[in-house]
PDB file of N, CA and C in Angstrom:
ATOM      1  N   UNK A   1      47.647  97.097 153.873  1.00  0.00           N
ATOM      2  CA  UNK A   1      46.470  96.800 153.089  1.00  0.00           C
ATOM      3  C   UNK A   1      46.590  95.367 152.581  1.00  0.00           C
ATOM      4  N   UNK A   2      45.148  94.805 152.203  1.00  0.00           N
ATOM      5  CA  UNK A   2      45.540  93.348 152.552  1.00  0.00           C
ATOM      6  C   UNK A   2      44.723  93.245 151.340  1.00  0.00           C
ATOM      7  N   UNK A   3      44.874  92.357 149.621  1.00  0.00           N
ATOM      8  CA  UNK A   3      43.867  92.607 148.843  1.00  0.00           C
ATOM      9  C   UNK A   3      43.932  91.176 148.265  1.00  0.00           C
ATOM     10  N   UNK A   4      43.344  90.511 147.991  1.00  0.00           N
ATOM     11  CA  UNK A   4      43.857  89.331 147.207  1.00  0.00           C
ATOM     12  C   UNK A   4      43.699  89.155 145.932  1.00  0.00           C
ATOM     13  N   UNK A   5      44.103  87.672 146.077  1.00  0.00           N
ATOM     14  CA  UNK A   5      44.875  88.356 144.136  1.00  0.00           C
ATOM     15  C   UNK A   5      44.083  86.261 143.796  1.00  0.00           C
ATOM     16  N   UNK A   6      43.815  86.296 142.176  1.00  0.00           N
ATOM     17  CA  UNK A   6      43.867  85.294 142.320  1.00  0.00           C
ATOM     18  C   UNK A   6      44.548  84.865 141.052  1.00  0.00           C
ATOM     19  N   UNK A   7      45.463  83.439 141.307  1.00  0.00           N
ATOM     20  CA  UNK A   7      46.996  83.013 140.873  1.00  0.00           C
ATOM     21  C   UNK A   7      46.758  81.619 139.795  1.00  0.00           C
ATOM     22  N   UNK A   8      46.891  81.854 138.206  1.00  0.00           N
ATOM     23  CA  UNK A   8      46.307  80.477 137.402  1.00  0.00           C
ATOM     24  C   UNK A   8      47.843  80.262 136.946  1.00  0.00           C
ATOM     25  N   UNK A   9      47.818  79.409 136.195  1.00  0.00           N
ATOM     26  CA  UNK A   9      48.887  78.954 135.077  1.00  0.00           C
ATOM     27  C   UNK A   9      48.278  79.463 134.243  1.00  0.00           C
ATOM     28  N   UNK A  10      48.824  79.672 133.268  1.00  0.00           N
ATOM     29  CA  UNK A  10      48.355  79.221 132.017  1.00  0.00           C
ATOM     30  C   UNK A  10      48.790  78.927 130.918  1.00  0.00           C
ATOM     31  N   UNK A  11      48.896  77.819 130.345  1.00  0.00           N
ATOM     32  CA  UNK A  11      49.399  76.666 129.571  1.00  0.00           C
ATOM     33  C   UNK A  11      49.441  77.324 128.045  1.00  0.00           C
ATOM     34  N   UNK A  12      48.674  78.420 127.714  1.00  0.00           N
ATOM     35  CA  UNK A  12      49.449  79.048 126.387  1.00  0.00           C
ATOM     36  C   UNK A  12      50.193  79.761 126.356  1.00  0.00           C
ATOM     37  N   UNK A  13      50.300  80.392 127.558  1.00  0.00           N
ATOM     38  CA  UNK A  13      51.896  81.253 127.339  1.00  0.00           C
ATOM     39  C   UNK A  13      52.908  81.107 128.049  1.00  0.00           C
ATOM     40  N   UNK A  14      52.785  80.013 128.842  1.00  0.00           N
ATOM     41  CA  UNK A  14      53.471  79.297 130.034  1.00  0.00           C
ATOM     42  C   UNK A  14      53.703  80.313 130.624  1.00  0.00           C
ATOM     43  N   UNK A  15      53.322  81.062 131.449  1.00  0.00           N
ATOM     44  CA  UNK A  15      52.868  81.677 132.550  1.00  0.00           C
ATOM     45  C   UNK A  15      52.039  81.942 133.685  1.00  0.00           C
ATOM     46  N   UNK A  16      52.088  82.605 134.588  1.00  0.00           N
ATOM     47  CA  UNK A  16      51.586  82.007 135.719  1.00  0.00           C
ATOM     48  C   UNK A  16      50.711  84.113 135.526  1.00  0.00           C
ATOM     49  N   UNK A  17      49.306  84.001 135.561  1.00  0.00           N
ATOM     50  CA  UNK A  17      48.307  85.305 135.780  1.00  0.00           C
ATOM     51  C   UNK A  17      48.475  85.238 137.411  1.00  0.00           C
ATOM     52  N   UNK A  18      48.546  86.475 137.667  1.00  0.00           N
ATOM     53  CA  UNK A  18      47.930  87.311 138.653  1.00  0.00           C
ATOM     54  C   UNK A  18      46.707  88.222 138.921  1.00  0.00           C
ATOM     55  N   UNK A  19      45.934  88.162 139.206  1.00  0.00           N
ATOM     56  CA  UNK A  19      44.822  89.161 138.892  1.00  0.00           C
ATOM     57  C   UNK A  19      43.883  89.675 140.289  1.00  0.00           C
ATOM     58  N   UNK A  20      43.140  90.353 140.445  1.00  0.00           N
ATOM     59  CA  UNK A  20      43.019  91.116 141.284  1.00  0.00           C
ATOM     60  C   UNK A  20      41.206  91.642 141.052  1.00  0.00           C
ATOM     61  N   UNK A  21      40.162  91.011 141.340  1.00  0.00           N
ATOM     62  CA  UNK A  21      39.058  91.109 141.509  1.00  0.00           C
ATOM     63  C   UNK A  21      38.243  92.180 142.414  1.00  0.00           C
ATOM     64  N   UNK A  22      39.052  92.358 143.119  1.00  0.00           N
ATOM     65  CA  UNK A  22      38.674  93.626 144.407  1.00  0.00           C
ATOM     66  C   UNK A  22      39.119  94.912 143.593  1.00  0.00           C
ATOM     67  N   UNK A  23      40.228  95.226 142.631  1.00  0.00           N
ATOM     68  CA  UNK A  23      40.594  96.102 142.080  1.00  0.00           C
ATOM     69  C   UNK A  23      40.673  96.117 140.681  1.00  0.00           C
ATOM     70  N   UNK A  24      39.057  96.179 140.482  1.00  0.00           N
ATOM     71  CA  UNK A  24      38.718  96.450 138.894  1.00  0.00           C
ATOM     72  C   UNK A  24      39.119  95.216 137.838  1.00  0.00           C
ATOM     73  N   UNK A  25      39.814  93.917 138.774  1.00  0.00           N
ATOM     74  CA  UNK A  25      40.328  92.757 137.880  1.00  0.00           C
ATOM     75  C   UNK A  25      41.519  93.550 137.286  1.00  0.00           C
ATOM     76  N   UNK A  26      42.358  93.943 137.795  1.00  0.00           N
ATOM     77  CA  UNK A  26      43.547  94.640 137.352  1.00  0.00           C
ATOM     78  C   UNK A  26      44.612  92.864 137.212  1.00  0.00           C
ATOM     79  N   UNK A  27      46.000  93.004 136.703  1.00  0.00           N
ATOM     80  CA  UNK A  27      46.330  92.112 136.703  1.00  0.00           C
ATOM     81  C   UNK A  27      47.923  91.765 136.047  1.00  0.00           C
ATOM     82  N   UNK A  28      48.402  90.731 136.019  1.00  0.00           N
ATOM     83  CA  UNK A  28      50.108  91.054 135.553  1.00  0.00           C
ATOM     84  C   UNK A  28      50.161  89.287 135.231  1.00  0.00           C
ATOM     85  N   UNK A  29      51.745  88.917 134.900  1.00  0.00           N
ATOM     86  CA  UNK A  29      52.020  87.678 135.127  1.00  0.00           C
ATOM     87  C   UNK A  29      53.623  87.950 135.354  1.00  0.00           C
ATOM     88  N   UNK A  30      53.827  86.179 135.162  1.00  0.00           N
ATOM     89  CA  UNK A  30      55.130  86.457 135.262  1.00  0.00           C
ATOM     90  C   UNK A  30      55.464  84.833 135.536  1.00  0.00           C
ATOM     91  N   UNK A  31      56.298  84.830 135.013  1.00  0.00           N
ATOM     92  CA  UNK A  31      57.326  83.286 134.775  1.00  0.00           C
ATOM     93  C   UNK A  31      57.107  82.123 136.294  1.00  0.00           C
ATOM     94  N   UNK A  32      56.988  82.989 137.462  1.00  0.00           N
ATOM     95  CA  UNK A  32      56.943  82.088 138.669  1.00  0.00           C
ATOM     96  C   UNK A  32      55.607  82.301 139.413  1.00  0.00           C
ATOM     97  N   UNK A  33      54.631  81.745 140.400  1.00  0.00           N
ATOM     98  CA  UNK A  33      54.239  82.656 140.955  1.00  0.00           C
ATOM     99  C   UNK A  33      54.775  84.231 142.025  1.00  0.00           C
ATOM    100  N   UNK A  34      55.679  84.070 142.375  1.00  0.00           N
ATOM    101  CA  UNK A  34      56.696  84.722 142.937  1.00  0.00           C
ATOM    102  C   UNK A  34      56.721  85.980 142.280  1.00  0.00           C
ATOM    103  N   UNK A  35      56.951  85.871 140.719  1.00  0.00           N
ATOM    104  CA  UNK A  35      57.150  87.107 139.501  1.00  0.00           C
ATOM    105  C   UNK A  35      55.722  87.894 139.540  1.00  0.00           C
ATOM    106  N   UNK A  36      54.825  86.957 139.092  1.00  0.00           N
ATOM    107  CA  UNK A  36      53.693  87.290 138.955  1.00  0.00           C
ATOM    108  C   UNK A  36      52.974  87.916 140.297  1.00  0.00           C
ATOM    109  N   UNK A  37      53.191  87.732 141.584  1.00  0.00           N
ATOM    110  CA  UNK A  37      52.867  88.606 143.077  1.00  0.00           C
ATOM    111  C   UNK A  37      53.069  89.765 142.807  1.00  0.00           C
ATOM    112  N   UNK A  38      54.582  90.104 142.418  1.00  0.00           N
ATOM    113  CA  UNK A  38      55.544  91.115 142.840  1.00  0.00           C
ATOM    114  C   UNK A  38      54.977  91.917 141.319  1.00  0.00           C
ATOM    115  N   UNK A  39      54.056  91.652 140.510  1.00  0.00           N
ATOM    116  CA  UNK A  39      54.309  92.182 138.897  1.00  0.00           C
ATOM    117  C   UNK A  39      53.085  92.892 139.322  1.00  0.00           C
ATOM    118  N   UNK A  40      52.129  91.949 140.579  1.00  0.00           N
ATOM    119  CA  UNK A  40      50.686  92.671 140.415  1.00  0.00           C
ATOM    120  C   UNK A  40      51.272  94.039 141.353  1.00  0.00           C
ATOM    121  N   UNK A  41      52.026  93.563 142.230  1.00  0.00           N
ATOM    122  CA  UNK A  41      52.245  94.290 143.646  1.00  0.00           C
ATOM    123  C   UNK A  41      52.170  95.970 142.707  1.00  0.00           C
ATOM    124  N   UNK A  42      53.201  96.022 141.708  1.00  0.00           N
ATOM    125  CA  UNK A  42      53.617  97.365 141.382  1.00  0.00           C
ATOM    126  C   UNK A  42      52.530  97.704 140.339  1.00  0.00           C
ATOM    127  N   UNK A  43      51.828  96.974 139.603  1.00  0.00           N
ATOM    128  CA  UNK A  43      50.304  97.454 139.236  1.00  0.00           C
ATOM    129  C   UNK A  43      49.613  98.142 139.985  1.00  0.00           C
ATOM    130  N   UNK A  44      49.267  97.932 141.003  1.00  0.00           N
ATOM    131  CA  UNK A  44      48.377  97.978 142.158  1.00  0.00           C
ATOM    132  C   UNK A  44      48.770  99.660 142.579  1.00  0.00           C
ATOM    133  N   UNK A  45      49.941  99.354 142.884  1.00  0.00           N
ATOM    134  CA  UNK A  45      50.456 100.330 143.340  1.00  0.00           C
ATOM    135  C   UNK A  45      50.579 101.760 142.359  1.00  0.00           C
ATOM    136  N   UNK A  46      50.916 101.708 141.104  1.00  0.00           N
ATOM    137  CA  UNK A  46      50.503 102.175 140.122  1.00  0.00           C
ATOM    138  C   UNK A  46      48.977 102.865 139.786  1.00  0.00           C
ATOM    139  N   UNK A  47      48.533 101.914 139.926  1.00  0.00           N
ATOM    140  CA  UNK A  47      47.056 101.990 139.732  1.00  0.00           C
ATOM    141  C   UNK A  47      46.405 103.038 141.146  1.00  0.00           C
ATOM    142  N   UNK A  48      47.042 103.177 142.225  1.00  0.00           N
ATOM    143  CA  UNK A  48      46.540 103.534 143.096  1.00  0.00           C
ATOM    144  C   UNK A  48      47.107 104.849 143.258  1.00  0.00           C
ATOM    145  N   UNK A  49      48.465 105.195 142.610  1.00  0.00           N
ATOM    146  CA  UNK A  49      49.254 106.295 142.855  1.00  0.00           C
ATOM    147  C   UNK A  49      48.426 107.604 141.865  1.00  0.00           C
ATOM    148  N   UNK A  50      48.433 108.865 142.599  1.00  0.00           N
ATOM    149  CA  UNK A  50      47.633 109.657 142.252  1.00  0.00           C
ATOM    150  C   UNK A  50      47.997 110.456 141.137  1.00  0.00           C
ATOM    151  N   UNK A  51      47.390 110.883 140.076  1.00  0.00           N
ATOM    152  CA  UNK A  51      48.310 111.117 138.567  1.00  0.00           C
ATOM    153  C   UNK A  51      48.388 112.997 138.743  1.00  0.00           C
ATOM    154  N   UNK A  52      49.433 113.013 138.798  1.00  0.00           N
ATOM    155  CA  UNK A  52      50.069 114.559 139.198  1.00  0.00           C
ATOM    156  C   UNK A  52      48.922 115.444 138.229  1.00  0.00           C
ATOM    157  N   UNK A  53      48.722 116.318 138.972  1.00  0.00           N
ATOM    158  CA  UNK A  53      48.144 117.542 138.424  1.00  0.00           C
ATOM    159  C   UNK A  53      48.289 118.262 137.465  1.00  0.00           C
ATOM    160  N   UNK A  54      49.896 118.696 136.804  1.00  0.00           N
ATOM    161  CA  UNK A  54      49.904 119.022 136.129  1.00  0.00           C
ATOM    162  C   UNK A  54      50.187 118.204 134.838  1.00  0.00           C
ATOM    163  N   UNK A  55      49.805 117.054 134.925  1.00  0.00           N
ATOM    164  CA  UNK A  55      49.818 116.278 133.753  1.00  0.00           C
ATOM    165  C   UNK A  55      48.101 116.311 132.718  1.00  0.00           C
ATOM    166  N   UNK A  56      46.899 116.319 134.016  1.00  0.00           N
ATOM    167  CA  UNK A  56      45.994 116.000 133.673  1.00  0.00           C
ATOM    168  C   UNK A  56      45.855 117.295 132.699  1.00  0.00           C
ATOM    169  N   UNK A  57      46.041 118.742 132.778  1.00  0.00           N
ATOM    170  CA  UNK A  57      46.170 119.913 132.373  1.00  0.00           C
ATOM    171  C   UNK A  57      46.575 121.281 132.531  1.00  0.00           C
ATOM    172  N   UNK A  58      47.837 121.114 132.679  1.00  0.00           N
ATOM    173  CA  UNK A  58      48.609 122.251 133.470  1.00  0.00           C
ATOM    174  C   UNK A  58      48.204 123.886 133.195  1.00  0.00           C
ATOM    175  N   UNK A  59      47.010 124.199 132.128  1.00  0.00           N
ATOM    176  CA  UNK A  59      46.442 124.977 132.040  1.00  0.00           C
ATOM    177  C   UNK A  59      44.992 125.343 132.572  1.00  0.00           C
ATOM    178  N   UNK A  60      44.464 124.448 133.005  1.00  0.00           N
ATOM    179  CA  UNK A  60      43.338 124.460 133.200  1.00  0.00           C
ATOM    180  C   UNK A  60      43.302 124.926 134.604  1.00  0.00           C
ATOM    181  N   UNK A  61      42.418 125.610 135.596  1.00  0.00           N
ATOM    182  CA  UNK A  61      42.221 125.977 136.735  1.00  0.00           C
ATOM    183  C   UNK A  61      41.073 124.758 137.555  1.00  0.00           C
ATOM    184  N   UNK A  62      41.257 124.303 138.242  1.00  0.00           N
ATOM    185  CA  UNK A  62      40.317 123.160 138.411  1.00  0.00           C
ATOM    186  C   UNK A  62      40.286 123.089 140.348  1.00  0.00           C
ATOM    187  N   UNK A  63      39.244 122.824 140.132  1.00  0.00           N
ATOM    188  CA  UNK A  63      39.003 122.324 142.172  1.00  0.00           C
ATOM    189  C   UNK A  63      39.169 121.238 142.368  1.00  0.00           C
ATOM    190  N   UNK A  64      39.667 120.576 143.471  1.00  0.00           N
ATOM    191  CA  UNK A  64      39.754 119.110 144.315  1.00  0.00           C
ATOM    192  C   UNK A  64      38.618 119.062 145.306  1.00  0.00           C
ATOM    193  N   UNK A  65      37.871 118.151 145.219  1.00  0.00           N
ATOM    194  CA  UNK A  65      37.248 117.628 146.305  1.00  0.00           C
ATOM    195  C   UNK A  65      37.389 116.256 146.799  1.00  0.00           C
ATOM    196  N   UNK A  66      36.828 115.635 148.266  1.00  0.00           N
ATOM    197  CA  UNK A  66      36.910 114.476 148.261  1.00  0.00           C
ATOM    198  C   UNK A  66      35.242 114.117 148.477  1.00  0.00           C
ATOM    199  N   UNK A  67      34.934 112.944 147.755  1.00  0.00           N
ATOM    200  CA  UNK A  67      33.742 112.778 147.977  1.00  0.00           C
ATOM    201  C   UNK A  67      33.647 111.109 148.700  1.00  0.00           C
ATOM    202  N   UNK A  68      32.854 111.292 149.440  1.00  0.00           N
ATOM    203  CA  UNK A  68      32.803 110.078 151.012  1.00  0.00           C
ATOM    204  C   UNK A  68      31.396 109.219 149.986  1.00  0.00           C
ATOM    205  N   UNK A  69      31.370 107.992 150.539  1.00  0.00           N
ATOM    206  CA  UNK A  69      30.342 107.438 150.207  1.00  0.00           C
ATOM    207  C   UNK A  69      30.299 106.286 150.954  1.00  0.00           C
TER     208      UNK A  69
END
């Protein structure tokens, strides 16, 4: 998967943003650009990983669907 990211400085916290426009403007930093890739990489990935079932309500009885659009 191929997503791009787009990469600033920024001069008040001397850090370098990562951010991510295709995915909700999700986003990280990090000291290098290098830090800041690898900071969005596991956001992303995070963000995309599916939140276990029995967290949302391990009591509740509930259906899955997938819906296409």
């Amino acid at each position: 998967m191929i997503i791009r990211a787009v990469l600033e400085w920024d001069d008040e916290v001397k850090a370098f943003s990562a951010t991510c426009p295709e995915l909700n403007y999700i986003s990280s930093c990090g000291d290098t650009k290098e830090e800041a890739v690898a900071n969005l990489k596991e956001a992303i990935q995070l963000l995309l990983e599916p939140i276990p079932e029995h967290i949302i309500n391990p009591d509740q009885k509930f259906d899955t669907v997938e819906v296409v659009i």
